[in-house]
Each structure stands twice: as structure tokens, then as C-alpha cells.
C-alpha atoms as a PDB file:
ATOM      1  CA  UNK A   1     -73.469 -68.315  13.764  1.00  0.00           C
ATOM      2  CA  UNK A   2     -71.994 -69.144   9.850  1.00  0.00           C
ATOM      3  CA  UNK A   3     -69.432 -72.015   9.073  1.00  0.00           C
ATOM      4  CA  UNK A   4     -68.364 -72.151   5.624  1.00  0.00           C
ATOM      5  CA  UNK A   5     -65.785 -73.963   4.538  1.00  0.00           C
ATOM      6  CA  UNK A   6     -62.447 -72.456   3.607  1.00  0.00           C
ATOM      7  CA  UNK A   7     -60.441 -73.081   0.441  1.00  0.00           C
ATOM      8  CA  UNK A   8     -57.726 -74.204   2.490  1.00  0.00           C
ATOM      9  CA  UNK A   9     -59.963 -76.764   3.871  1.00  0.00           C
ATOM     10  CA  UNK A  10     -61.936 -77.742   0.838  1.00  0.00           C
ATOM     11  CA  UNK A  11     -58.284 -78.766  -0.584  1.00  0.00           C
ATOM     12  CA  UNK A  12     -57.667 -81.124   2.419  1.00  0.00           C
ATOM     13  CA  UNK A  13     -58.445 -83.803  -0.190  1.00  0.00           C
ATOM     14  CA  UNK A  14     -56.446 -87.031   1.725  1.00  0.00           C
ATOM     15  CA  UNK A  15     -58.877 -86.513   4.620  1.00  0.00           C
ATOM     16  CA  UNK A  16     -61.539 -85.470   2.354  1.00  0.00           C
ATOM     17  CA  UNK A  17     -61.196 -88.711   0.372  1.00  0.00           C
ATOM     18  CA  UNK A  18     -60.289 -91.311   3.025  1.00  0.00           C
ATOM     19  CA  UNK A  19     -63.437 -90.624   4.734  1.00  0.00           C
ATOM     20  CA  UNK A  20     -65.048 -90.589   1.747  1.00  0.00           C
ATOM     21  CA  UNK A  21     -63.884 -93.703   0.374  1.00  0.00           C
ATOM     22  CA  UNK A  22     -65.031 -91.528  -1.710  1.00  0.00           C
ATOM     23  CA  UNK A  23     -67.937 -82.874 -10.571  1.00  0.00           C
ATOM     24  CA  UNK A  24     -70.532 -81.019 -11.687  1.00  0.00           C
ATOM     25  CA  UNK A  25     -72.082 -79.124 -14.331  1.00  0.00           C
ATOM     26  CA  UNK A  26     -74.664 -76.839 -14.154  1.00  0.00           C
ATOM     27  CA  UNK A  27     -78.080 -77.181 -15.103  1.00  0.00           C
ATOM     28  CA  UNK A  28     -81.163 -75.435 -15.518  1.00  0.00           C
ATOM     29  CA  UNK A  29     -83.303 -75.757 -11.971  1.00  0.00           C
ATOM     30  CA  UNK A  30     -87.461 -75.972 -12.822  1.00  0.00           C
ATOM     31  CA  UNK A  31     -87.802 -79.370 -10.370  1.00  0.00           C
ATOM     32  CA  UNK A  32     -87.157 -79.365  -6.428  1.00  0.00           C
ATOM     33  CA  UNK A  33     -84.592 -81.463  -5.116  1.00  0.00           C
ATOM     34  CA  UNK A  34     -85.819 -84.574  -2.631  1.00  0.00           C
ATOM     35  CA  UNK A  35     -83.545 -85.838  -0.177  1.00  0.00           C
ATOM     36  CA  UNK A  36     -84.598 -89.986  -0.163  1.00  0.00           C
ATOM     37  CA  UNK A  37     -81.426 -91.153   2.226  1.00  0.00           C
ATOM     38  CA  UNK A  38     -78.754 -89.502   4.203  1.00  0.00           C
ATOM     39  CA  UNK A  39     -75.990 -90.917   6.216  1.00  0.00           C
ATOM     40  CA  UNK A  40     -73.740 -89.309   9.587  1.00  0.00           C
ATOM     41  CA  UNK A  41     -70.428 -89.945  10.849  1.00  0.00           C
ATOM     42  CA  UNK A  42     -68.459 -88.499  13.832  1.00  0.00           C
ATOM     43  CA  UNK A  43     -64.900 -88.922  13.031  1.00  0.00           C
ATOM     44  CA  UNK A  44     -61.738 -88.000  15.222  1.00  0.00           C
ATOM     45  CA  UNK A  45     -58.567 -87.379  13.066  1.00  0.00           C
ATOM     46  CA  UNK A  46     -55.134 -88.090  14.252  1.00  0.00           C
ATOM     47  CA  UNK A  47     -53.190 -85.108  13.401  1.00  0.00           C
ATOM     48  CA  UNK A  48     -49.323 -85.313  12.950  1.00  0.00           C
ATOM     49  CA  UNK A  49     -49.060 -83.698  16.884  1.00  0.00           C
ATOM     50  CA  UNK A  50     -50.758 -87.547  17.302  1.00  0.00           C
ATOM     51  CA  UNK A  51     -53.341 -85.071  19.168  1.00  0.00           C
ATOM     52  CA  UNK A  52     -56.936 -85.295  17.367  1.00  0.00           C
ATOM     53  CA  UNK A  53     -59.437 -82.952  15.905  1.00  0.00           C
ATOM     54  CA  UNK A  54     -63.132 -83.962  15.116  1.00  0.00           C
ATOM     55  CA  UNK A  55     -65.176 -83.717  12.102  1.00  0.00           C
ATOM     56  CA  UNK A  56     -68.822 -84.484  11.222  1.00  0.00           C
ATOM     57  CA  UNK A  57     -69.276 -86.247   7.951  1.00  0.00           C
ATOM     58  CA  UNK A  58     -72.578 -85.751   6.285  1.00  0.00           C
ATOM     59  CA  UNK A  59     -73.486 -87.051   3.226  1.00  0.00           C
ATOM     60  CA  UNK A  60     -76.692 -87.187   0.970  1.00  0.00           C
ATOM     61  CA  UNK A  61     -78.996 -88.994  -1.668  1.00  0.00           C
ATOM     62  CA  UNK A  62     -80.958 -86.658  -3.537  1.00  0.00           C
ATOM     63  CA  UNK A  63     -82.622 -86.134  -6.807  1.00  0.00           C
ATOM     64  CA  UNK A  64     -83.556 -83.687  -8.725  1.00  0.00           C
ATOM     65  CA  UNK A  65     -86.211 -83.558 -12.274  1.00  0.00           C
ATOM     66  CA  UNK A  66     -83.274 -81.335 -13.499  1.00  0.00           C
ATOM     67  CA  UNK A  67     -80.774 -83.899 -12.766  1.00  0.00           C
ATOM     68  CA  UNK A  68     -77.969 -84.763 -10.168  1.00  0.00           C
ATOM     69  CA  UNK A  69     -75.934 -81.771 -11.035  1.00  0.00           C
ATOM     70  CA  UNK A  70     -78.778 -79.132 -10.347  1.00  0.00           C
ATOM     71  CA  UNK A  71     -77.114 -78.604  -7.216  1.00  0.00           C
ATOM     72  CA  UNK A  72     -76.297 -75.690  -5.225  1.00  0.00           C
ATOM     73  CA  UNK A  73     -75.717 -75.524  -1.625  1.00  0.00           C
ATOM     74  CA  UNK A  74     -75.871 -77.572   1.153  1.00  0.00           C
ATOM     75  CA  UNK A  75     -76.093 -76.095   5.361  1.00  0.00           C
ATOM     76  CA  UNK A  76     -76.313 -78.347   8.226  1.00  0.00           C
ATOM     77  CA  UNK A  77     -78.020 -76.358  10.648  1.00  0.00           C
ATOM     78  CA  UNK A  78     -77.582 -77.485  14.878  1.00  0.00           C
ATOM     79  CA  UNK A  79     -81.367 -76.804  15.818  1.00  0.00           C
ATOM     80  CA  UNK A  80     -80.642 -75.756  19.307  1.00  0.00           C
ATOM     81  CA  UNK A  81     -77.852 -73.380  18.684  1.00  0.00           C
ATOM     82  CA  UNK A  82     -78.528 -72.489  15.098  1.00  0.00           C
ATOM     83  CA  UNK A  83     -74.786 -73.645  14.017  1.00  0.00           C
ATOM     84  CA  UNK A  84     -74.970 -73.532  10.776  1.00  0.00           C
ATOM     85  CA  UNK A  85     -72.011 -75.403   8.257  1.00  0.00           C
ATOM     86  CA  UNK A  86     -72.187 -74.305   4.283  1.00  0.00           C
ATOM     87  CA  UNK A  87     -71.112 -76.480   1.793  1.00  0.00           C
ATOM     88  CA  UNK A  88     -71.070 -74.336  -1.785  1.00  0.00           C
ATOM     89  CA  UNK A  89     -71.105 -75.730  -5.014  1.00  0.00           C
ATOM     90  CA  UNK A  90     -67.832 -77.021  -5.816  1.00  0.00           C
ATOM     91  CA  UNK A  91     -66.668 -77.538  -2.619  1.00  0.00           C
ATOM     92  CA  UNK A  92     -68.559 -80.813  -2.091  1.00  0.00           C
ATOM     93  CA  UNK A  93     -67.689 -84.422  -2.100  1.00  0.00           C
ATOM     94  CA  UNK A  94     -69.638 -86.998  -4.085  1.00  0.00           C
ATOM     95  CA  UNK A  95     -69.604 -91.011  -3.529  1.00  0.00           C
ATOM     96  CA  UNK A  96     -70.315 -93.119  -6.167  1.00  0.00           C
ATOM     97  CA  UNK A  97     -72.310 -96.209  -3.916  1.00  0.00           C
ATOM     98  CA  UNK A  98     -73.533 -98.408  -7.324  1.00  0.00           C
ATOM     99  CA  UNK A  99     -75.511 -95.998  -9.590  1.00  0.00           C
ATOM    100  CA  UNK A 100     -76.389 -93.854  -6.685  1.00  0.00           C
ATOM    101  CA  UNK A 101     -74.598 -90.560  -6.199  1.00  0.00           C
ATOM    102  CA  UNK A 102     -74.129 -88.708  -2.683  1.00  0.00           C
ATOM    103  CA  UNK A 103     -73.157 -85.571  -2.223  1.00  0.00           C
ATOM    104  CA  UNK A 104     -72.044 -83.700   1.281  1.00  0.00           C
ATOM    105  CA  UNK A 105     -68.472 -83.320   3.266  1.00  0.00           C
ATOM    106  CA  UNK A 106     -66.992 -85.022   6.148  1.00  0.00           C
ATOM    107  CA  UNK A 107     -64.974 -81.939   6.869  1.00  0.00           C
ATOM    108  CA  UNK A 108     -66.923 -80.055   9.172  1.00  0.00           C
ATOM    109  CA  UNK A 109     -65.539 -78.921  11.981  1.00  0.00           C
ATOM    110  CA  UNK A 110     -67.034 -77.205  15.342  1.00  0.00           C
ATOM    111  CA  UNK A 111     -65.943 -73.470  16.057  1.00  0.00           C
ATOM    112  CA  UNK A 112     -62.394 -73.142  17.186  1.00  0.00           C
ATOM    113  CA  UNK A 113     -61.914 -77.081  16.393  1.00  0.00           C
ATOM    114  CA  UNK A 114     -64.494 -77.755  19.275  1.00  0.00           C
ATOM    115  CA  UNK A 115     -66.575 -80.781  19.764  1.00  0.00           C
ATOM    116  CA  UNK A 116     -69.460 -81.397  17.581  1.00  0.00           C
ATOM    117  CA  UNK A 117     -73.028 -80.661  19.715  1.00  0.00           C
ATOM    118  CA  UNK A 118     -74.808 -83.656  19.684  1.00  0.00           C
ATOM    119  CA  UNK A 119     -78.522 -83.149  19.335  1.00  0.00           C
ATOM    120  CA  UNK A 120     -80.984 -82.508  16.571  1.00  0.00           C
ATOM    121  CA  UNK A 121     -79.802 -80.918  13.000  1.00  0.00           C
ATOM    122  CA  UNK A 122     -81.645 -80.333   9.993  1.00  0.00           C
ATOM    123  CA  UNK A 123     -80.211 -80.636   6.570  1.00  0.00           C
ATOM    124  CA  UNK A 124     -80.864 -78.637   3.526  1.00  0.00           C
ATOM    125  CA  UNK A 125     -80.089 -79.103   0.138  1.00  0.00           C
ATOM    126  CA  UNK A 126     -80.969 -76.165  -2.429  1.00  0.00           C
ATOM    127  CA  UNK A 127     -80.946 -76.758  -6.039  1.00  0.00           C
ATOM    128  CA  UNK A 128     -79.720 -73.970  -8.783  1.00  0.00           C
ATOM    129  CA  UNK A 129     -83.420 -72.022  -8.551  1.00  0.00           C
ATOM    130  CA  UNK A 130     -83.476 -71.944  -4.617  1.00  0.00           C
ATOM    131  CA  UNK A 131     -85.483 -74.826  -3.933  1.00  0.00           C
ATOM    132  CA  UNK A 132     -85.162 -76.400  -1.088  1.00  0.00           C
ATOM    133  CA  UNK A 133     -85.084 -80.163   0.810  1.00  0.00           C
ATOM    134  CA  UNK A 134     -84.879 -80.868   4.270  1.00  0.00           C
ATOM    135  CA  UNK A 135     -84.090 -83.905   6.290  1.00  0.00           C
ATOM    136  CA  UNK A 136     -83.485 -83.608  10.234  1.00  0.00           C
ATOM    137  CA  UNK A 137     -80.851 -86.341  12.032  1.00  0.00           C
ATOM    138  CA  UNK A 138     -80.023 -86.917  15.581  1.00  0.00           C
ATOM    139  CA  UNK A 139     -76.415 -86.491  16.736  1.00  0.00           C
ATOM    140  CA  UNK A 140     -76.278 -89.015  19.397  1.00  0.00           C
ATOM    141  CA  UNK A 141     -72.082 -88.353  20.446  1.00  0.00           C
ATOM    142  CA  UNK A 142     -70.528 -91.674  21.179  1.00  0.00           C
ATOM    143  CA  UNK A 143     -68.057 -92.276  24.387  1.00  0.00           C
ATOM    144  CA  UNK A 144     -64.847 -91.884  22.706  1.00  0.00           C
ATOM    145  CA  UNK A 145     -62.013 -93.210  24.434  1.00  0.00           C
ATOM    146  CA  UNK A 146     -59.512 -90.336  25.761  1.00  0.00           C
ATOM    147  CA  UNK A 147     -56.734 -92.373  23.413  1.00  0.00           C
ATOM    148  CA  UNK A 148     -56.911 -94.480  20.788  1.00  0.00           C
ATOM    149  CA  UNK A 149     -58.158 -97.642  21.115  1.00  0.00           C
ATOM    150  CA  UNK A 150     -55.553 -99.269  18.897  1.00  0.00           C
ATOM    151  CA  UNK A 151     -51.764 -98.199  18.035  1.00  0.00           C
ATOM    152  CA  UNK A 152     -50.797 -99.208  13.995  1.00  0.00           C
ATOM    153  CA  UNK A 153     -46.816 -99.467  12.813  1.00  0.00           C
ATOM    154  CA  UNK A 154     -45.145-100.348   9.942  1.00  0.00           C
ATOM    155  CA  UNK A 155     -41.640-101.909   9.982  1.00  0.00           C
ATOM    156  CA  UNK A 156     -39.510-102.775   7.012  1.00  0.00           C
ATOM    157  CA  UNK A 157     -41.744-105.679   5.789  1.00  0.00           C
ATOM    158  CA  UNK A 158     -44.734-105.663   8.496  1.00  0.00           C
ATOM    159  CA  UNK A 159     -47.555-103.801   9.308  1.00  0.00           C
ATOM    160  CA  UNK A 160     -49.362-104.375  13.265  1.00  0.00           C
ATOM    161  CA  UNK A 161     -52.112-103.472  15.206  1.00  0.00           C
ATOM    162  CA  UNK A 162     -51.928-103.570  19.163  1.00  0.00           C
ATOM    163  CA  UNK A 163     -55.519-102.699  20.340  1.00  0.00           C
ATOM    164  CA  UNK A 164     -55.826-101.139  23.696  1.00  0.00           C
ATOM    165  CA  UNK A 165     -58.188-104.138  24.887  1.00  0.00           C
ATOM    166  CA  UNK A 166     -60.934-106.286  23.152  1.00  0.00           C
ATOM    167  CA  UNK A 167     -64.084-104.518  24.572  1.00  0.00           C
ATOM    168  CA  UNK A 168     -63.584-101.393  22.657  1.00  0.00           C
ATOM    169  CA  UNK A 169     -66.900-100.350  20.871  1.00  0.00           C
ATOM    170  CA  UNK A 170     -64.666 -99.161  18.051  1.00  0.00           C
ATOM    171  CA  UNK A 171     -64.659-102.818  16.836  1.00  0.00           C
ATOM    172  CA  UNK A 172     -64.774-102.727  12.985  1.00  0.00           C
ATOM    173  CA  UNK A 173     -61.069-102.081  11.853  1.00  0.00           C
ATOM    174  CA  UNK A 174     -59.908-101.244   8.351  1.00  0.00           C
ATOM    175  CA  UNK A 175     -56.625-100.483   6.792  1.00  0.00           C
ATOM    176  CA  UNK A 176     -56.429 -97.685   3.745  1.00  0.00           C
ATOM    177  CA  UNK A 177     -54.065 -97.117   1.227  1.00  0.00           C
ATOM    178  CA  UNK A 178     -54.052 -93.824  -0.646  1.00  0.00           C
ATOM    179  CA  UNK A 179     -51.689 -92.398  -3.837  1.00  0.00           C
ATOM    180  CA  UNK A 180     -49.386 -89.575  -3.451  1.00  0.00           C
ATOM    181  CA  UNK A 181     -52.398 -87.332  -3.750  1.00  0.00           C
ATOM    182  CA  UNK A 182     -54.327 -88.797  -0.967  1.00  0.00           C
ATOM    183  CA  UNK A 183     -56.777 -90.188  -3.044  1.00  0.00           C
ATOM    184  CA  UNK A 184     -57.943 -93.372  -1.877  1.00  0.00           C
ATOM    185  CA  UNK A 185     -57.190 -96.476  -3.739  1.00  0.00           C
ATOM    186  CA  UNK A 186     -58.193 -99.599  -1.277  1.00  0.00           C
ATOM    187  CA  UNK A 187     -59.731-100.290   1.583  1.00  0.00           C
ATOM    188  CA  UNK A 188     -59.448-103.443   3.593  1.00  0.00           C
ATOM    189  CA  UNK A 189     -61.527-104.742   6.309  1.00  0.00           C
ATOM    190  CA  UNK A 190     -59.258-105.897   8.631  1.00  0.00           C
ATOM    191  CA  UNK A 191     -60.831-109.662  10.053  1.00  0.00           C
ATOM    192  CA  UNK A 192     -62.267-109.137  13.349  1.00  0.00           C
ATOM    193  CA  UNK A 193     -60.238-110.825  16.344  1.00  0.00           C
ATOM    194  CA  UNK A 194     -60.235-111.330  20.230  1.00  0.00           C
ATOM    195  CA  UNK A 195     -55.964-111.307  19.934  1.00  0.00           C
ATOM    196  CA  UNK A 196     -54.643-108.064  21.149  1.00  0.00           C
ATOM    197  CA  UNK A 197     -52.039-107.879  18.285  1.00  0.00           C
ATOM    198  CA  UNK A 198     -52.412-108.874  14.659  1.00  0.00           C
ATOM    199  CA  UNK A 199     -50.204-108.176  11.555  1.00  0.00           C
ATOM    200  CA  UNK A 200     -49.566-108.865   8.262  1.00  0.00           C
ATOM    201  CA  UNK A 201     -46.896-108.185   5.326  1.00  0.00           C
ATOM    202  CA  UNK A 202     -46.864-105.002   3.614  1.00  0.00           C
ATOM    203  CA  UNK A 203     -46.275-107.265  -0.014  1.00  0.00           C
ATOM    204  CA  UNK A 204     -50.188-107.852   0.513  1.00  0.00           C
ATOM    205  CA  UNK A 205     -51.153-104.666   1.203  1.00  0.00           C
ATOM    206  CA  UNK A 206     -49.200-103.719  -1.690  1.00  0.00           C
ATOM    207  CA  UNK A 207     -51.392-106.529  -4.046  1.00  0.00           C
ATOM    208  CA  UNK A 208     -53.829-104.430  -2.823  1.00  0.00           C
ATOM    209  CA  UNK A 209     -52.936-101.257  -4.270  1.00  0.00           C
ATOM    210  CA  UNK A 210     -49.924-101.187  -6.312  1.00  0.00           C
ATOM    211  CA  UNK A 211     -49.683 -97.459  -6.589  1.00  0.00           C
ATOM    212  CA  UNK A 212     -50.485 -97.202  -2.884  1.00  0.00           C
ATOM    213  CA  UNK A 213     -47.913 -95.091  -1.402  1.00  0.00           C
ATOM    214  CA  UNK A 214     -49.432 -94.519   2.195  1.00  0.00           C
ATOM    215  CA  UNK A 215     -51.513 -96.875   4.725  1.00  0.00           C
ATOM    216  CA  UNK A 216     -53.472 -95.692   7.867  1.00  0.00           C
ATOM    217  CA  UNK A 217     -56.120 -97.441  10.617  1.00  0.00           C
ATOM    218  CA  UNK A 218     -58.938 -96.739  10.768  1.00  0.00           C
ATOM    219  CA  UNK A 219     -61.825 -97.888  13.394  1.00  0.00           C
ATOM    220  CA  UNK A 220     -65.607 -97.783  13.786  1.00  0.00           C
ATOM    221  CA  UNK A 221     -68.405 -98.539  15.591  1.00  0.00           C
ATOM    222  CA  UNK A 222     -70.694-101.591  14.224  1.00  0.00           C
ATOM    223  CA  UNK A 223     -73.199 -99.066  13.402  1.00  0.00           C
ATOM    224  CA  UNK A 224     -70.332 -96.818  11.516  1.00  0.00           C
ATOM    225  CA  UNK A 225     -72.148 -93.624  13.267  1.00  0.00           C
ATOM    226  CA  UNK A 226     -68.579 -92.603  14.423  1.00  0.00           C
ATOM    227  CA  UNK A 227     -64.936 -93.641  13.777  1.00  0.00           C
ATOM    228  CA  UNK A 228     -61.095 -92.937  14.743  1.00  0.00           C
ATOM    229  CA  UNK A 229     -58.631 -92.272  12.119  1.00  0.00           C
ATOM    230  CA  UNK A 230     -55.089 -92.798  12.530  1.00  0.00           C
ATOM    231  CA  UNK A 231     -51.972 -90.084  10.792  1.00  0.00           C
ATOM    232  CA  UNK A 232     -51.260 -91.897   7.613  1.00  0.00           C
ATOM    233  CA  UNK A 233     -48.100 -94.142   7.701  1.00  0.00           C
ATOM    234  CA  UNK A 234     -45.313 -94.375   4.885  1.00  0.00           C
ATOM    235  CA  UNK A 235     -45.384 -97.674   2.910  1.00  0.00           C
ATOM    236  CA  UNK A 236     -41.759 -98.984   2.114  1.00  0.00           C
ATOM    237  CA  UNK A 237     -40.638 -99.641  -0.804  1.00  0.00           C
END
């Protein structure tokens, strides 16, 4: 069974881009691409229904003799079940970590908006000739809670946090604020606490980011191998 992306997905760029925290040319392909790093998240996404959906983030650092944009496909094949996700040319995301450039999506989604398998995949990149890398990753699917572990609001001057309880593995916290487009402008590691409430003054998140029109929580594991997204909030002027 085929996943490919959709053009109506590919242009779900404030997900896309909060995730990603995160342009190509073509080129001639005579090298082979080698994958040297790769990195996996399992995110849940509020969705405005406050229900949430799940998406697998991957992302990869690979180079090519022909150059980083001697790229043409990427699949993320689930070895038992032969799920397979396609990420074409032009439809990927690329994060700029120091002078190294990764490319993949965190928006793929399970058929019918089902749960990610967890379990062994195997990732290929394939450069403009057909040329192929592979690099295999185990899904290990973390015990996410049946609601969120925290609840974030925004009054007139304040933002807060009320978390659930303080033994929630979803322990690293962050706050992001995004432009009217949904790109991502900030993010800020909220500081790590045993309080069940904290909160702060939207004039600092606003320091931040002056052109920061939205804010939304966002948790992870220690590990960041999966994370819970919260519906992005209004900031008020």
C-alpha cells in the first residue's frame, strides 16, 4: 500500500513548519546519495475539534558528490506491512541545523488518520539518476496519555500552563510563536518545574517575536522521540 502526500497537505505549512522549527534546484546526478544521520518524531496534533491526529516526522542528513539539491524522492517504507509514505521533490521540508541541511516531512500520516505502526522502517532517499540510500529506524510508540498532559490559555496580558500532574514523561515544554503564515519565528523552552501552573506575560513573548501573531504548547519526551502539540492560540494585541 502507497501514501503520497497530497497538495492539500504539502500546503499545511503552520504544522509543516512548527514541527520543523524548520528550495531546490536541480542538478545533474553522477554520485549516490549517503544518508550519515537521520532523526524520528511521533507527534499528536491538536486539531481545532481539540480531538488529535498523529503524524510521523522524519527527517534526514544526506549528501550527495552532485550536491544537496540532487535530490529526488524520499519513501518511508513500514517493513512488516510494506506501508510505504512518498515524499516527491518539492514537497519536502528542509532544516537548516548550522551548515547542515535535512531534508524529510513531519506530515505523514497513517491510512484513514490511523495510528502510526510502531516497528521497523527503512528509509530511502533517491537522488535525480535513481540512486539510492537506505537507513532502517525502529518505531518504538510511546504511552501517550488519552488527554493532554498540560492545558495552555492566553488572557488579555497572560499566558499559563496547568499540567495534568508532574510525572508526565512529556516533560520538556516549549512555547512557539509563528507569523500570519505559520511560519515559525521563536521558540522558547519553557524552564522545567515541579509547580502544576506556571505563566508569564505575553509583552515577553512578544520581545520574543515581534511579528509573532500566534503562540501554541508544545511538549516532548527528554529523548524528543515523540511530542504533543497544542491548536495554536491568538496573541493579543
Amino acid at each position: 500500500m502507497v501514501v503520497t502526500l497530497s497538495k492539500k497537505q504539502s500546503r499545511l505549512l503552520s504544522v509543516q513548519l512548527v514541527l520543523a522549527f524548520v528550495c531546490f534546484a536541480a542538478g545533474c546526478a553522477q554520485g549516490s546519495p549517503e544518508i550519515r544521520s537521520s532523526q524520528v518524531q511521533l507527534v499528536r496534533i491538536q486539531n481545532p475539534s481539540l480531538s488529535f491526529s498523529e503524524r510521523l516526522s522524519v527527517f534526514v542528513f544526506f549528501q550527495d558528490s552532485d550536491g544537496e539539491a540532487d535530490f529526488s524522492r524520499m519513501t518511508v517504507t513500514h517493513n512488516e506491512t510494506n506501508l510505504v509514505w512518498t515524499v516527491e521533490k518539492g514537497q519536502e521540508l528542509v532544516r537548516m541545523r548550522g551548515k547542515d541541511r535535512w531534508t524529510g516531512s513531519n506530515m505523514l500520516a497513517g491510512p484513514g488518520d490511523a495510528e502510526l505502526p510502531g516497528g521497523m522502517y527503512t528509509i530511502s532517499v533517491y537522488d535525480m539518476a535513481g540512486n539510492e540510500a537506505i537507513r532502517s529506524f525502529n518505531l518504538i510508540r510511546p504511552d501517550f496519555p488519552e488527554r493532554s498532559p498540560m492545558k495552555f490559555s492566553v488572557s488579555e496580558e497572560n499566558w499559563s500552563i496547568e499540567y495534568a500532574g508532574n510525572s508526565s514523561p512529556f516533560s520538556r515544554v516549549f512555547l512557539i510563536l509563528s507569523d500570519q503564515n505559520g511560519t515559525v519565528l521563536y521558540s522558547w523552552r519553557v524552564p522545567a518545574t515541579q509547580e502544576l501552573r506556571q505563566e508569564g506575560t505575553l509583552e515577553s513573548l512578544r520581545a520574543l517575536a515581534k511579528k509573532a501573531v500566534t503562540v501554541q504548547c508544545y511538549a516532548e519526551t527528554q529523548n524528543g522521540s515523540a511530542g504533543i502539540l497544542l491548536s495554536p492560540i491568538p496573541l493579543n494585541d
